[in-house]
N, C-alpha and C. Protein backbone atom coordinates (compact mmCIF):
# COMPACT_ATOMS: atom_id res chain seq x y z
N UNK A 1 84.30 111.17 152.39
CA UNK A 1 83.31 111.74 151.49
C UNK A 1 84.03 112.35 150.29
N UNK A 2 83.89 112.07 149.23
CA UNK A 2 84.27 112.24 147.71
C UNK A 2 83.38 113.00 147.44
N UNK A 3 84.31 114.58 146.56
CA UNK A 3 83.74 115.50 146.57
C UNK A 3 83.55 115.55 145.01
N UNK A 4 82.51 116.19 144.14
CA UNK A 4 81.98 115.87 142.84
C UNK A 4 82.44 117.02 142.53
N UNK A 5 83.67 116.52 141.50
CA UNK A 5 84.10 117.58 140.65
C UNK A 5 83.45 118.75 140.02
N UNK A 6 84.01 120.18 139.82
CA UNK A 6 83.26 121.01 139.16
C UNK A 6 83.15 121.21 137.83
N UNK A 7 81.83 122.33 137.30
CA UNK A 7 82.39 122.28 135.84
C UNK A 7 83.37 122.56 135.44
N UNK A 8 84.41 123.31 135.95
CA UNK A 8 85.44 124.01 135.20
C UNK A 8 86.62 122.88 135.13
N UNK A 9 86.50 121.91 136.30
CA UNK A 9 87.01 120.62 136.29
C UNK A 9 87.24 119.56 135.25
N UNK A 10 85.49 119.63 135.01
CA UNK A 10 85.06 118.77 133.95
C UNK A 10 85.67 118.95 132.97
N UNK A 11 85.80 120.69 132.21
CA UNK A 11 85.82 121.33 131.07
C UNK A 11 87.16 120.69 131.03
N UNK A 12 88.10 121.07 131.86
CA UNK A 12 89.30 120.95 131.70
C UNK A 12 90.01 119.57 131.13
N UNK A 13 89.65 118.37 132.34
CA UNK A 13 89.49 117.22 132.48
C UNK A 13 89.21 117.06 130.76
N UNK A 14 88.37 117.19 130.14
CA UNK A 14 87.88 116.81 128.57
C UNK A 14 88.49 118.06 127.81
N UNK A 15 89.23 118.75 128.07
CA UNK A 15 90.41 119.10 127.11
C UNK A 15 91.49 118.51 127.12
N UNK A 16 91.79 118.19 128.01
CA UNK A 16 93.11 117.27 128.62
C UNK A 16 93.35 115.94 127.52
N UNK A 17 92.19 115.28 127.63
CA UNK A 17 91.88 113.90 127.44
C UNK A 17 91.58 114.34 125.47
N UNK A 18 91.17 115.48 125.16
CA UNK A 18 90.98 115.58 123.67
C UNK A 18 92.49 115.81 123.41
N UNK A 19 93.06 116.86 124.06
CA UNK A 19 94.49 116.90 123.46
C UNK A 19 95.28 115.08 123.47
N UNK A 20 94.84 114.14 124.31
CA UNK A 20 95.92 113.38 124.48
C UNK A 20 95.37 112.70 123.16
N UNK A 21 94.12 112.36 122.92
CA UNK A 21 93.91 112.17 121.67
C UNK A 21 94.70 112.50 120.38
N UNK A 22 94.39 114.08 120.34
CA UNK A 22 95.31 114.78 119.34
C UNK A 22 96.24 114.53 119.27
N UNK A 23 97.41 114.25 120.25
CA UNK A 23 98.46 113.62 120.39
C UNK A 23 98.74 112.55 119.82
N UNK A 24 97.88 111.50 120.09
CA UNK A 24 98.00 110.12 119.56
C UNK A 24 98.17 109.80 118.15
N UNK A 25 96.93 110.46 117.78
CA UNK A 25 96.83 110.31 116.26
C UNK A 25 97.87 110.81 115.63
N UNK A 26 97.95 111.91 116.09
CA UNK A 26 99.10 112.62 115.39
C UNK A 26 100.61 111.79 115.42
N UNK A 27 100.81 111.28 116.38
CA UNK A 27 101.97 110.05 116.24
C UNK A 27 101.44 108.97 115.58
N UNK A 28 100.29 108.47 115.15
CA UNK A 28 100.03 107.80 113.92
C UNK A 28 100.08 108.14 112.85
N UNK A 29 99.47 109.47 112.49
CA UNK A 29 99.50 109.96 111.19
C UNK A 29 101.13 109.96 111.03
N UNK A 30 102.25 110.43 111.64
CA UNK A 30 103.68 110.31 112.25
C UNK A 30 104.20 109.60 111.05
N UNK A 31 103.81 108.18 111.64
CA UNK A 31 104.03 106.94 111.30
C UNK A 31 103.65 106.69 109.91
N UNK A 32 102.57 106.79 109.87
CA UNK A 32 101.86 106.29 108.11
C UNK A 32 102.89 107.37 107.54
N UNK A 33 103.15 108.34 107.63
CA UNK A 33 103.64 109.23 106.57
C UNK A 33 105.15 108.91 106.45
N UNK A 34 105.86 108.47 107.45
CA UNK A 34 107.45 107.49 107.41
C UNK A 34 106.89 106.52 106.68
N UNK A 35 106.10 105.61 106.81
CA UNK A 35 105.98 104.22 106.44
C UNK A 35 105.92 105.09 104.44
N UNK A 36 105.05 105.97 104.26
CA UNK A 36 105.24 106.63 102.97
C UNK A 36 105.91 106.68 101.83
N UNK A 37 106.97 107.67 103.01
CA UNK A 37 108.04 108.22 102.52
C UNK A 37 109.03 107.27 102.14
N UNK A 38 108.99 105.97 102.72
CA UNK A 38 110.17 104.82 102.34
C UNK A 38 109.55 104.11 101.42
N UNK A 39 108.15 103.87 101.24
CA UNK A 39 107.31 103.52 99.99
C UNK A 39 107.05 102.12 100.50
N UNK A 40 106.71 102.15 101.83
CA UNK A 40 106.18 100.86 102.52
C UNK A 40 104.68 100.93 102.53
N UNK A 41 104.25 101.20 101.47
CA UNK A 41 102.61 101.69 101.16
C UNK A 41 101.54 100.61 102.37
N UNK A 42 102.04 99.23 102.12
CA UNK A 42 100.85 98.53 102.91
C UNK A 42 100.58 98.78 104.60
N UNK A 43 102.70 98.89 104.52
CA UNK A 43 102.17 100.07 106.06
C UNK A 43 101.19 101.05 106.35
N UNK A 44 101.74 101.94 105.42
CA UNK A 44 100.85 102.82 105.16
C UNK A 44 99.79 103.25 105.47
N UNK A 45 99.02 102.56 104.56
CA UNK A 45 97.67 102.15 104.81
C UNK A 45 96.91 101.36 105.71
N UNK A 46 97.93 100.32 106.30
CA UNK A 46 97.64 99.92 107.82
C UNK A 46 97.61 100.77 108.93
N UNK A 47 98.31 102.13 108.84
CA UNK A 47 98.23 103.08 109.71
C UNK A 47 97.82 104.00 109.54
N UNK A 48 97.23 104.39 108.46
CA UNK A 48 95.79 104.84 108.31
C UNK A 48 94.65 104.43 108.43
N UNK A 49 94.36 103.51 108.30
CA UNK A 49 93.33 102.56 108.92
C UNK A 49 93.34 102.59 110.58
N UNK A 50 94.72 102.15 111.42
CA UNK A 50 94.51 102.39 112.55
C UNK A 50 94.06 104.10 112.74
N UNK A 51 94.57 104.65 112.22
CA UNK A 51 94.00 105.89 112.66
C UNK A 51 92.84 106.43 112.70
N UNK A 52 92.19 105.92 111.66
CA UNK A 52 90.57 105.59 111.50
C UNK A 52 89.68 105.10 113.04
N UNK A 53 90.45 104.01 113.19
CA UNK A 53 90.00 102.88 114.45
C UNK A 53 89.73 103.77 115.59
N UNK A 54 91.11 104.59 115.46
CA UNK A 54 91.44 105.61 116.96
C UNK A 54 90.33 106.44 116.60
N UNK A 55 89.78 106.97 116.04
CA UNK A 55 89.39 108.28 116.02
C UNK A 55 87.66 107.52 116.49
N UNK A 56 87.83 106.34 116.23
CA UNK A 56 86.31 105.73 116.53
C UNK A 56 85.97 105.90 117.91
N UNK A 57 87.29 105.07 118.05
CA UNK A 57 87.36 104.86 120.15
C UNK A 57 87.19 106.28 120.74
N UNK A 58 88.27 107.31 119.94
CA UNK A 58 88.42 108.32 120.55
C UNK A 58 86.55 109.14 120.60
N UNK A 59 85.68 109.02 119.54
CA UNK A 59 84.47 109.45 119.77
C UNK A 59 83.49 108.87 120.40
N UNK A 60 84.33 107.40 120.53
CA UNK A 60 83.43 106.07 121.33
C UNK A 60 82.08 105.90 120.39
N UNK A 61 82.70 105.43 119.45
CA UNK A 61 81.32 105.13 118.65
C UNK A 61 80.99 104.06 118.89
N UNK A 62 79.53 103.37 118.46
CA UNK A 62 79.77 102.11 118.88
C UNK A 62 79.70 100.88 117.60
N UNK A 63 79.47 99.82 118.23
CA UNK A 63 79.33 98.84 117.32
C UNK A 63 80.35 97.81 117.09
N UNK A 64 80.42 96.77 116.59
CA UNK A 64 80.71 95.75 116.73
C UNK A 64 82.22 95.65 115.61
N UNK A 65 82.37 96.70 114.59
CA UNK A 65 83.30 96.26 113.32
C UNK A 65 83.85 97.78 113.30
N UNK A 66 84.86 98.27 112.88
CA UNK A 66 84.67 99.18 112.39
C UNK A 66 84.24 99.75 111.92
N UNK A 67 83.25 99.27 110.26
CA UNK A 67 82.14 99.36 109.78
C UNK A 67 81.09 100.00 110.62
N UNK A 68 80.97 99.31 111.40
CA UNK A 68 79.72 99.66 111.94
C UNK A 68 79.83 100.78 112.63
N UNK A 69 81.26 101.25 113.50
CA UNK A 69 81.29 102.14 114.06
C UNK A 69 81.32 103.22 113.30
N UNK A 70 82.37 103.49 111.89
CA UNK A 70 82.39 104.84 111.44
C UNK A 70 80.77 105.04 110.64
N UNK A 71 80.31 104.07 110.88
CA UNK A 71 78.99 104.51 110.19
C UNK A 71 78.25 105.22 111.53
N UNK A 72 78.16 104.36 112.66
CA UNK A 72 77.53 105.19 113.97
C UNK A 72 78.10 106.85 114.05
N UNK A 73 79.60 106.76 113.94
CA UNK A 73 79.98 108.27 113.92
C UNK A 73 79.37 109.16 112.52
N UNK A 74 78.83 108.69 111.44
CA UNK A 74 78.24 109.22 110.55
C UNK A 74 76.75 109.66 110.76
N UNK A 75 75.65 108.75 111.67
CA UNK A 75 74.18 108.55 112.00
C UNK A 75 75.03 109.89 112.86
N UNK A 76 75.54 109.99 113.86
CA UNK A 76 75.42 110.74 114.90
C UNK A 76 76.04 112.71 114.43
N UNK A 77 76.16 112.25 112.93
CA UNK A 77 76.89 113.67 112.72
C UNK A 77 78.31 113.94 113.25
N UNK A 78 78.93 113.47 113.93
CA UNK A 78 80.39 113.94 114.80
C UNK A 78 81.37 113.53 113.30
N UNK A 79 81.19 113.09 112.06
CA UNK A 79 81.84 113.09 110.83
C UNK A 79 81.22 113.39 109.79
N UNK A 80 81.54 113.95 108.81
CA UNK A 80 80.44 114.36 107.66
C UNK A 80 80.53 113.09 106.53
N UNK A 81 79.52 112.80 105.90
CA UNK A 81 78.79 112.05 105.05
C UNK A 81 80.32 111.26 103.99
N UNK A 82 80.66 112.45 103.98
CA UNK A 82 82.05 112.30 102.90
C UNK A 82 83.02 111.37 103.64
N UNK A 83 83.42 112.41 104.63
CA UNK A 83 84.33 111.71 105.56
C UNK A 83 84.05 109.99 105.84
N UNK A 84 82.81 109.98 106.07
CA UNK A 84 82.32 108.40 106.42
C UNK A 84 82.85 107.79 105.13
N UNK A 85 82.22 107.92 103.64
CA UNK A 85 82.55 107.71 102.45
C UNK A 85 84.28 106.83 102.60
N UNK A 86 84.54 107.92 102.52
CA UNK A 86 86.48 108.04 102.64
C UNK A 86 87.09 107.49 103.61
N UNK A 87 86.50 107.22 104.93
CA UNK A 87 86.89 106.04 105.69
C UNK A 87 86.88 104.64 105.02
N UNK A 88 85.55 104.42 105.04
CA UNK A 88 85.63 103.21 104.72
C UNK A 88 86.12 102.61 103.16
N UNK A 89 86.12 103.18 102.67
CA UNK A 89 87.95 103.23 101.59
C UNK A 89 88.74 102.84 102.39
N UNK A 90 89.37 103.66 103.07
CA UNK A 90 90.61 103.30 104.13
C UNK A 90 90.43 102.25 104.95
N UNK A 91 89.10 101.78 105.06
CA UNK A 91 89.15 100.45 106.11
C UNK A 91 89.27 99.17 104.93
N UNK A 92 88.55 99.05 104.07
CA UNK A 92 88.58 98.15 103.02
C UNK A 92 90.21 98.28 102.76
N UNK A 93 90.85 99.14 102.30
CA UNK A 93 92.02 99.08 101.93
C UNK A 93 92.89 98.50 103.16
N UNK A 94 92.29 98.58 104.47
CA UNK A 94 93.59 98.52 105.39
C UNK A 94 93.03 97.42 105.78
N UNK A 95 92.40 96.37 105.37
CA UNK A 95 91.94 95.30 105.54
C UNK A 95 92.70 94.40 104.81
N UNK A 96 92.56 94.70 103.70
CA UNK A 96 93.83 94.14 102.30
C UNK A 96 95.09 94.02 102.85
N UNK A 97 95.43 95.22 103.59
CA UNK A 97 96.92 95.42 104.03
C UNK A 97 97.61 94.53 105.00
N UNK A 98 96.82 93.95 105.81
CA UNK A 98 96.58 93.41 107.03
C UNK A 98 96.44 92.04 106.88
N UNK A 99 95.65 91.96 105.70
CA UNK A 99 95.26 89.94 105.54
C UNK A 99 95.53 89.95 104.61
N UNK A 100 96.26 88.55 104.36
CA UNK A 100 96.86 88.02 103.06
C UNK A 100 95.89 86.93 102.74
N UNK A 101 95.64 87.24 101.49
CA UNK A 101 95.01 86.24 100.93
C UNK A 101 95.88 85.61 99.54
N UNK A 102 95.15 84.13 99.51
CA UNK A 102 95.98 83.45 98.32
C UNK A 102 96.17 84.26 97.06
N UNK A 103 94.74 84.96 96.63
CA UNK A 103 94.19 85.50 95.75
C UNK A 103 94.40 87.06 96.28
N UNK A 104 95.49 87.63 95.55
CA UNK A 104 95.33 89.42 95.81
C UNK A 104 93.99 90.03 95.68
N UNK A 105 93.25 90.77 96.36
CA UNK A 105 91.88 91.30 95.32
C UNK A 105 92.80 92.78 94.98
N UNK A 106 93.31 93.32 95.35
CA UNK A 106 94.07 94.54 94.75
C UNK A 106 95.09 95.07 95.26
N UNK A 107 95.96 95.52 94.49
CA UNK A 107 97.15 96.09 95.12
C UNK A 107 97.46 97.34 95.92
N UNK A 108 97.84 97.51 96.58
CA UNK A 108 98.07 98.72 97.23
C UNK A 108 99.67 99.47 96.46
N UNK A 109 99.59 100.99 96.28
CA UNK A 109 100.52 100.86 95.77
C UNK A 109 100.48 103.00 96.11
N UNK A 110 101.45 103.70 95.25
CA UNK A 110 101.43 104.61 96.30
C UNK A 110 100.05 105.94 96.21
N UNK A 111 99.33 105.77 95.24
CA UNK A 111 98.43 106.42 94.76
C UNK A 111 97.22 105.75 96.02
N UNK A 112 97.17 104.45 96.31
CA UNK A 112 96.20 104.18 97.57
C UNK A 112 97.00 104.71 98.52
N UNK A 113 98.18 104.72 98.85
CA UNK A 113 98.71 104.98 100.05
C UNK A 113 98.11 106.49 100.48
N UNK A 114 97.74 107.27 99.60
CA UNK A 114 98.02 108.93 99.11
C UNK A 114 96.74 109.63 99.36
N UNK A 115 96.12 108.53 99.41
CA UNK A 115 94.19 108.75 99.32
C UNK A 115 94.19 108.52 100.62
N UNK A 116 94.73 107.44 101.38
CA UNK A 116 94.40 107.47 102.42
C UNK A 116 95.29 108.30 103.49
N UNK A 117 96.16 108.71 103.51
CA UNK A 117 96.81 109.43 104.02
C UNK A 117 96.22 111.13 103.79
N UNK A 118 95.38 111.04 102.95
CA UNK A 118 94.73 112.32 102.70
C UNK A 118 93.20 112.63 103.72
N UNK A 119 92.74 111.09 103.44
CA UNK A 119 91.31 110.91 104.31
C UNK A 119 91.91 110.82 105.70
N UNK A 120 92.89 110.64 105.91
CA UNK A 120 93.12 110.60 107.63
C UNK A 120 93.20 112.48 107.77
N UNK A 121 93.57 112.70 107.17
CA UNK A 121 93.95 114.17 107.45
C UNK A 121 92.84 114.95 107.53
N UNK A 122 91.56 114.84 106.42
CA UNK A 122 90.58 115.02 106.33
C UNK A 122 89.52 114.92 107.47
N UNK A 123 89.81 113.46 107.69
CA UNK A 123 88.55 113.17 108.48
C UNK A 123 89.05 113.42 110.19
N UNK A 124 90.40 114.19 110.59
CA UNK A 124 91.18 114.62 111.53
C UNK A 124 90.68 115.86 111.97
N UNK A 125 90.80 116.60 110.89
CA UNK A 125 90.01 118.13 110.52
C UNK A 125 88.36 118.04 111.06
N UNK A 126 87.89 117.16 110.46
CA UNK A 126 86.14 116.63 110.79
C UNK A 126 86.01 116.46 112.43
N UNK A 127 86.74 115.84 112.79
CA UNK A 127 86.74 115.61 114.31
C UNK A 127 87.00 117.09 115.49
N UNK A 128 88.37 116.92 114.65
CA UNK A 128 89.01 118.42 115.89
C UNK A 128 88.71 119.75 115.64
N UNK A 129 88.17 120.07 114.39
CA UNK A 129 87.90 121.34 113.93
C UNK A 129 86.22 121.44 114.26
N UNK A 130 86.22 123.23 114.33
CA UNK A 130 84.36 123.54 115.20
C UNK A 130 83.46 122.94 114.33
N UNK A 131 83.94 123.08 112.69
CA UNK A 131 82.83 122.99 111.60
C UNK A 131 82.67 121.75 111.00
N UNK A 132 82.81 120.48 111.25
CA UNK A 132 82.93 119.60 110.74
C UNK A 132 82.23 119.52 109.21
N UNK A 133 81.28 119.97 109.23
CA UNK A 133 80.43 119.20 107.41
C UNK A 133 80.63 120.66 107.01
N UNK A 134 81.51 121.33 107.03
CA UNK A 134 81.89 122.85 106.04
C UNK A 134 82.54 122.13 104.74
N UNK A 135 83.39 121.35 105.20
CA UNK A 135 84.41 120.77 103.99
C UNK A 135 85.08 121.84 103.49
N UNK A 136 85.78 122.80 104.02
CA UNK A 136 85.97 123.89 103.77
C UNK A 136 88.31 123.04 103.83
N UNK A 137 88.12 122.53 104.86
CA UNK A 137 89.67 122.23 105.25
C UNK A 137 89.84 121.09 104.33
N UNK A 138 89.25 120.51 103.55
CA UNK A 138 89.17 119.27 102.72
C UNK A 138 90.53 119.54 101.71
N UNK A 139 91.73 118.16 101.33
CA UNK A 139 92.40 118.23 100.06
C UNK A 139 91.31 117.70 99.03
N UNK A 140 91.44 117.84 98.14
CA UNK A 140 90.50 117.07 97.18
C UNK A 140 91.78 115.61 96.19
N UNK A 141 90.51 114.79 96.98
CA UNK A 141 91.49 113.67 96.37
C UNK A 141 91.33 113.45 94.62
């Protein structure tokens, strides 16, 4: 007979699992900001974008694209309006980064790298912090 965990279990259990989150990202954000600093911008922005992705899974949004998900995390409030905005910048851009096409549609270069490395930080704050739509922790890009 399997005994049904308690609340204080639970509580714990889903701090545990938010910190390992926090963790994660934070060794992404890690990363994008090396990839930066050496001026490997399309990295960059590829790992800002993944960090985007994570933070989807990590709220379990749903939907089929990314798109679709940081917009579900937008319908549901768990990101503010802006934040959604400023993602999907970072997904369009880290889409570019990712697929080569014959035809460039735009360059990445370190001023995109900078925006998005700002919206990860931003929309990091939106997630893990109590106040999400204060915009109070916001850089202004």
């Amino acid at each position: 007979m399997s005994q049904r965990p308690t609340t204080s279990a639970l509580k714990l259990c889903t701090r545990a699992t938010s910190k390992r989150y926090q963790l994660e990202l934070l060794d992404i954000f890690r990363e994008a900001i090396r990839c930066y600093a050496t001026s490997a911008y399309y990295a960059c922005v590829a790992m800002c974008r993944r960090g985007v992705e994570a933070i989807t899974v990590f709220k379990k949004a749903t939907g089929k694209t990314l798109k679709a998900k940081i917009d579900n995390l937008g319908h549901k409030a768990l990101i503010s309006d802006r934040s959604a905005y400023h993602d999907h910048y970072v997904r369009s851009l880290g889409n570019i980064a990712c697929h080569f096409d014959e035809v460039t549609e735009h360059q990445i270069g370190r001023d995109e790298a900078s925006c998005c490395l700002i919206t990860l930080r931003n929309v990091t704050f939106d997630i893990f912090l109590d106040d999400p739509v204060a915009g109070r922790h916001y850089v202004e890009m």
